[in-house]
N, C-alpha and C. Protein backbone atom coordinates (compact mmCIF):
# COMPACT_ATOMS: atom_id res chain seq x y z
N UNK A 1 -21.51 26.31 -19.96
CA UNK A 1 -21.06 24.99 -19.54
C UNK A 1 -19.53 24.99 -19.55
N UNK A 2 -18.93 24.65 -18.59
CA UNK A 2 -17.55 24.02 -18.47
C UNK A 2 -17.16 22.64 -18.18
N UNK A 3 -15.78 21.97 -18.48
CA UNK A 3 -15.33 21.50 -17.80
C UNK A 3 -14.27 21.35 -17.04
N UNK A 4 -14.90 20.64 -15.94
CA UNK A 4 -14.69 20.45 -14.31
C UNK A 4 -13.56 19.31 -13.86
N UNK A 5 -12.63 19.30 -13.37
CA UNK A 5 -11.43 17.88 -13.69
C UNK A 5 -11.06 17.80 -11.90
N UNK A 6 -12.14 16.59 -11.65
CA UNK A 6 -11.47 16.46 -9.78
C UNK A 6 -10.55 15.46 -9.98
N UNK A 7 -9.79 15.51 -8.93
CA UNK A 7 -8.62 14.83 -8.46
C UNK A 7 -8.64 14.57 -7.40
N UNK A 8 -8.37 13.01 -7.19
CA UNK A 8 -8.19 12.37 -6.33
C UNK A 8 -7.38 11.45 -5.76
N UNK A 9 -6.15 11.53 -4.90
CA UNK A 9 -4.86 11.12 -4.72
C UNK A 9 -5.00 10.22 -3.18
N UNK A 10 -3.72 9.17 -3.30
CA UNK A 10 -4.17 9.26 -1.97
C UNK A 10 -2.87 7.71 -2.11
N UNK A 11 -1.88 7.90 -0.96
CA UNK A 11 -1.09 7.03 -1.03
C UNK A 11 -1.16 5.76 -0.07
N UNK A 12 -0.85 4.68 -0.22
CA UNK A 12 -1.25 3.59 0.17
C UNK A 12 -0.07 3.51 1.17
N UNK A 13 -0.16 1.97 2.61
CA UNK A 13 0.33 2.16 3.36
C UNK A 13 1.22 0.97 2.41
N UNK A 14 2.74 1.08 2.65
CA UNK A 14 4.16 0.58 1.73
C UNK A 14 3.49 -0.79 1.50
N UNK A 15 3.57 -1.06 0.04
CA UNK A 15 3.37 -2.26 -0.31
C UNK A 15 2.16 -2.77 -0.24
N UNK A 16 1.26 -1.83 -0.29
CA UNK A 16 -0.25 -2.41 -0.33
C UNK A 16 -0.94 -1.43 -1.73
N UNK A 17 0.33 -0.85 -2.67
CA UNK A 17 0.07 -0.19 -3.70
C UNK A 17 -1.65 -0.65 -4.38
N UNK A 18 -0.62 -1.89 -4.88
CA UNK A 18 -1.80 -2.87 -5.60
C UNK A 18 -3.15 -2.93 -5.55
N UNK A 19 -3.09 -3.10 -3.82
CA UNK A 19 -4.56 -3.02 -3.36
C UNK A 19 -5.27 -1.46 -3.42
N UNK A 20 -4.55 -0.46 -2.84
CA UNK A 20 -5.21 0.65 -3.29
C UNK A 20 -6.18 0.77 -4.95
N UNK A 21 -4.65 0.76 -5.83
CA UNK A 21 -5.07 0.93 -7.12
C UNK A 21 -6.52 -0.30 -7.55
N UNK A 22 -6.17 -0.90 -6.90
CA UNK A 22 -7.57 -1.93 -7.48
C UNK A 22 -8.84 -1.50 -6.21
N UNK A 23 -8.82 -1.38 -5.69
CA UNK A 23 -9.93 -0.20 -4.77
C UNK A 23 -10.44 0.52 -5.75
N UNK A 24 -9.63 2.10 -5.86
CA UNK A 24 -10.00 3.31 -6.64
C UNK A 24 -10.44 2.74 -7.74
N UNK A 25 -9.96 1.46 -8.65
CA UNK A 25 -10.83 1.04 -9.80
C UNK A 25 -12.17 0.40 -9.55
N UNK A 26 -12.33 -0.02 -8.50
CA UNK A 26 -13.12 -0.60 -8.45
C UNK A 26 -14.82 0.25 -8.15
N UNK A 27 -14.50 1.52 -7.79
CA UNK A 27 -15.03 2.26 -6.94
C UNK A 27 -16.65 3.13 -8.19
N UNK A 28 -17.47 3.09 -7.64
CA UNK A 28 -18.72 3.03 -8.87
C UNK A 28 -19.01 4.60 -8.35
N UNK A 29 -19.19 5.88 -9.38
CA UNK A 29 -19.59 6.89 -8.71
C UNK A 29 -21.23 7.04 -9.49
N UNK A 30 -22.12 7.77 -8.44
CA UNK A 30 -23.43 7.81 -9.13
C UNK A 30 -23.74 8.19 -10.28
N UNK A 31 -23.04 8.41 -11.10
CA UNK A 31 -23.12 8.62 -12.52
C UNK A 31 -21.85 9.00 -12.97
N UNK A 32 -21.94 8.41 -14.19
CA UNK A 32 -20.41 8.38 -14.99
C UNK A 32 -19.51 9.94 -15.35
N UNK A 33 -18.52 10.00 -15.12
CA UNK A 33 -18.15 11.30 -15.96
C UNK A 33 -17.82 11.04 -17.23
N UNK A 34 -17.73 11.78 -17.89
CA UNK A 34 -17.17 12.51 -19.43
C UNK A 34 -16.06 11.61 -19.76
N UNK A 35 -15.45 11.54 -18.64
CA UNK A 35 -13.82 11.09 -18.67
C UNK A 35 -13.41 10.55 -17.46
N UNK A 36 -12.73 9.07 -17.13
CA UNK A 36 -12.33 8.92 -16.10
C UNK A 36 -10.64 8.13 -16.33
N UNK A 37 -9.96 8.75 -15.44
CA UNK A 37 -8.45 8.00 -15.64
C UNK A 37 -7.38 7.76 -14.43
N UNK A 38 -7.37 6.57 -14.61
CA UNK A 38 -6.38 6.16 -13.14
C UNK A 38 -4.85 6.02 -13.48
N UNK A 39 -4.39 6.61 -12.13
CA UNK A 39 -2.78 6.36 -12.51
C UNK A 39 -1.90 5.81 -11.50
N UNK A 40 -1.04 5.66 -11.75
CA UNK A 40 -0.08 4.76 -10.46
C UNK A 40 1.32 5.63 -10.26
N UNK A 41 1.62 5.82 -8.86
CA UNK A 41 2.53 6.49 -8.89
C UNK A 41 4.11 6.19 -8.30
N UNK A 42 5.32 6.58 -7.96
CA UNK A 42 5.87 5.69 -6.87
C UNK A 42 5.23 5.88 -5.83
N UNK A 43 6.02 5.12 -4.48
CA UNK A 43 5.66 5.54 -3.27
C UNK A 43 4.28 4.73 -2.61
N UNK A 44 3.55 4.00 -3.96
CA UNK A 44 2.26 3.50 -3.39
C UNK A 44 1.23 4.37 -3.63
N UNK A 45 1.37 4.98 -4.57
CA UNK A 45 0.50 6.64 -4.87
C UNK A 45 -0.38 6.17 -5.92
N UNK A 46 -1.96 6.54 -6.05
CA UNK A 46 -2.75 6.52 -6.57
C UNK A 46 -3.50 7.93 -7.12
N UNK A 47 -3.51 8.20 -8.33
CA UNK A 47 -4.39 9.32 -8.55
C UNK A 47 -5.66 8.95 -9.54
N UNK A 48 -6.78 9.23 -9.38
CA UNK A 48 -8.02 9.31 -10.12
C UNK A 48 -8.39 11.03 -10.56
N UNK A 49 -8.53 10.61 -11.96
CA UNK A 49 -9.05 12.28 -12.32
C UNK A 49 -10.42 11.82 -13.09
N UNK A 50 -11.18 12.74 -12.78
CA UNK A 50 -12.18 12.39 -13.50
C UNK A 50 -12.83 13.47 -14.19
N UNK A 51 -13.10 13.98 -15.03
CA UNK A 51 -13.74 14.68 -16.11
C UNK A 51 -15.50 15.15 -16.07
N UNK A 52 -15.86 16.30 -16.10
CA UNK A 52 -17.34 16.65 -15.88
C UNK A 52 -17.88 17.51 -16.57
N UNK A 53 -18.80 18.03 -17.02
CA UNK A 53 -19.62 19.02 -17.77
C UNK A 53 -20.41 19.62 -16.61
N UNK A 54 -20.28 21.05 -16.68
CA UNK A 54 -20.66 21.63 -15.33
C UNK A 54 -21.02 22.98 -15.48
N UNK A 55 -22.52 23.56 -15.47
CA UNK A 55 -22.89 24.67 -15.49
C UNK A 55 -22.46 25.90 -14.89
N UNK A 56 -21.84 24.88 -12.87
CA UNK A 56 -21.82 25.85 -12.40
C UNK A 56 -20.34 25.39 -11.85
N UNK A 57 -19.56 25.33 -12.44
CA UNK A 57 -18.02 25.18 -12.53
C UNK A 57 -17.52 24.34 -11.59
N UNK A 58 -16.68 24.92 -10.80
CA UNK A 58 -16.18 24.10 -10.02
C UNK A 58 -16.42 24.37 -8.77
N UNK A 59 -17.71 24.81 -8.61
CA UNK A 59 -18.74 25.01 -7.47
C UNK A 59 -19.62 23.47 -7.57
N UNK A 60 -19.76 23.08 -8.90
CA UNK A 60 -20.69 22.38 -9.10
C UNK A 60 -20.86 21.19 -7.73
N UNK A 61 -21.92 20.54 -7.43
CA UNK A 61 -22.38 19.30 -6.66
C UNK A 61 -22.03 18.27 -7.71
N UNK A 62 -20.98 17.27 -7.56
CA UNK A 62 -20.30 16.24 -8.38
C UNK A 62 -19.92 15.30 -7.40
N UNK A 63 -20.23 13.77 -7.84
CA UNK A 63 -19.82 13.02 -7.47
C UNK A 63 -18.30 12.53 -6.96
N UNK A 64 -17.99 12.00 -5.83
CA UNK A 64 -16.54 12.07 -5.42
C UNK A 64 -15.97 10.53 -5.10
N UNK A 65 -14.85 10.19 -5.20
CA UNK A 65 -14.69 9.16 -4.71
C UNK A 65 -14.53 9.42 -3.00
N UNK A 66 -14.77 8.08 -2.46
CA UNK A 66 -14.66 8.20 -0.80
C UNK A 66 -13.33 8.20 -0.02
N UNK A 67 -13.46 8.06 0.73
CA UNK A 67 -12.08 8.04 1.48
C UNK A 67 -12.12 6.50 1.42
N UNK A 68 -10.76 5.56 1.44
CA UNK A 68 -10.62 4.44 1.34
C UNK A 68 -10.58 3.77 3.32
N UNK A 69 -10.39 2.54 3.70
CA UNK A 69 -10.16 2.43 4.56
C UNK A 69 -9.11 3.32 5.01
N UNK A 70 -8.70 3.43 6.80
CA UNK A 70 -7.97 4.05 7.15
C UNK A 70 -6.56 3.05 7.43
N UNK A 71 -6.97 1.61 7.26
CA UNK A 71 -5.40 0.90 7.59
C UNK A 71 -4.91 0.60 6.25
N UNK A 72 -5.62 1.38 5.16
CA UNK A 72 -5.15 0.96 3.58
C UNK A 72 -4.17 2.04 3.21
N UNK A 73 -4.58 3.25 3.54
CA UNK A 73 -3.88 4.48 3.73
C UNK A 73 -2.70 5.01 4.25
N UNK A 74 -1.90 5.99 4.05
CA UNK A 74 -0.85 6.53 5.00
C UNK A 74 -1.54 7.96 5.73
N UNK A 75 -2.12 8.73 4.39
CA UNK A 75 -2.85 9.84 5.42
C UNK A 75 -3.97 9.79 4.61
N UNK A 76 -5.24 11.46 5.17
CA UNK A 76 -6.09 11.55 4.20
C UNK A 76 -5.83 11.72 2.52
N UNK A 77 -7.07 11.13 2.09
CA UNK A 77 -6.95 11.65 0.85
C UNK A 77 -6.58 13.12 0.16
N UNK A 78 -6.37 13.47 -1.32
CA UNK A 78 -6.06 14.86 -0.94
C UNK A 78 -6.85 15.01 -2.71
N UNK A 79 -7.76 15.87 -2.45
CA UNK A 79 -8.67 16.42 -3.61
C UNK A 79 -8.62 17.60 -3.85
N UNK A 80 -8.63 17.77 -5.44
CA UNK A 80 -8.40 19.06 -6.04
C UNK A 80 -9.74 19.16 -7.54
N UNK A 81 -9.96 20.49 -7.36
CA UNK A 81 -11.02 20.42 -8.62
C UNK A 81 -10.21 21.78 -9.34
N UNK A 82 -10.61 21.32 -10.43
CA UNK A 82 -9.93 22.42 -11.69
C UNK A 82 -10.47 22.71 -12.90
N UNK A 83 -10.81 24.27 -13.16
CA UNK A 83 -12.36 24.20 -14.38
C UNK A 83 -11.27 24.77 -15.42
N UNK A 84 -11.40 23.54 -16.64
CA UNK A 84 -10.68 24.02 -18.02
C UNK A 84 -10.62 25.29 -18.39
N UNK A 85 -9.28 25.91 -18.92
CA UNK A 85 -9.46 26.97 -19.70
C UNK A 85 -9.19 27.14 -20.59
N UNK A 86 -8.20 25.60 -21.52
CA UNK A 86 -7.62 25.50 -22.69
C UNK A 86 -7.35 24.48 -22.91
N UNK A 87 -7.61 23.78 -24.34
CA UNK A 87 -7.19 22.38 -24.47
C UNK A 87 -6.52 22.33 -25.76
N UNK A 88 -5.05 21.67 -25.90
CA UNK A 88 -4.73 21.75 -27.46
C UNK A 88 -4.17 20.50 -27.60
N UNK A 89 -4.09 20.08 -28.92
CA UNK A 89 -3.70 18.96 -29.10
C UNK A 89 -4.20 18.05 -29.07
N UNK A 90 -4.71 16.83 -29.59
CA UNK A 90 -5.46 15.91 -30.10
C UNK A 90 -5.91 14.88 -28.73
């Protein structure tokens, strides 16, 4: 078993930050991860990471967030998955 840490970014069109970030919170995936954490960035930038337990790494079939509208957006979203190899510190 590992864990699996997707990322999900995605910048809003100027001044509609707000609304993004309350989107991506709002957003229900078919089952919970381990860990979920939203962040705010400049620029209107949103990132979601979310946390997984995963047999088959970061191959695994895992739930994703969607693409948001396209007039909420500046471009596509941009997703990254990443399987732990070290954790220190509390």
């Amino acid at each position: 078993m590992s864990t699996v840490a997707l990322m999900w970014e995605a910048r809003a069109v100027p001044g509609r930050g707000d609304e993004l970030l309350e989107w991506a919170r709002a957003q229900v995936l078919s089952r919970e991860p381990v860990r979920r954490e939203v962040l705010r960035a400049p620029q209107d930038r949103v990132l979601v990471v979310t946390w997984w337990e995963a047999a088959e790494g970061v191959a695994a079939q895992l739930p994703e967030l969607p693409e948001p509208a396209a007039d909420l957006i500046t471009r596509a979203v941009h997703r990254w998955r990443f399987e732990s190899v070290e954790v220190t510190g509390g």
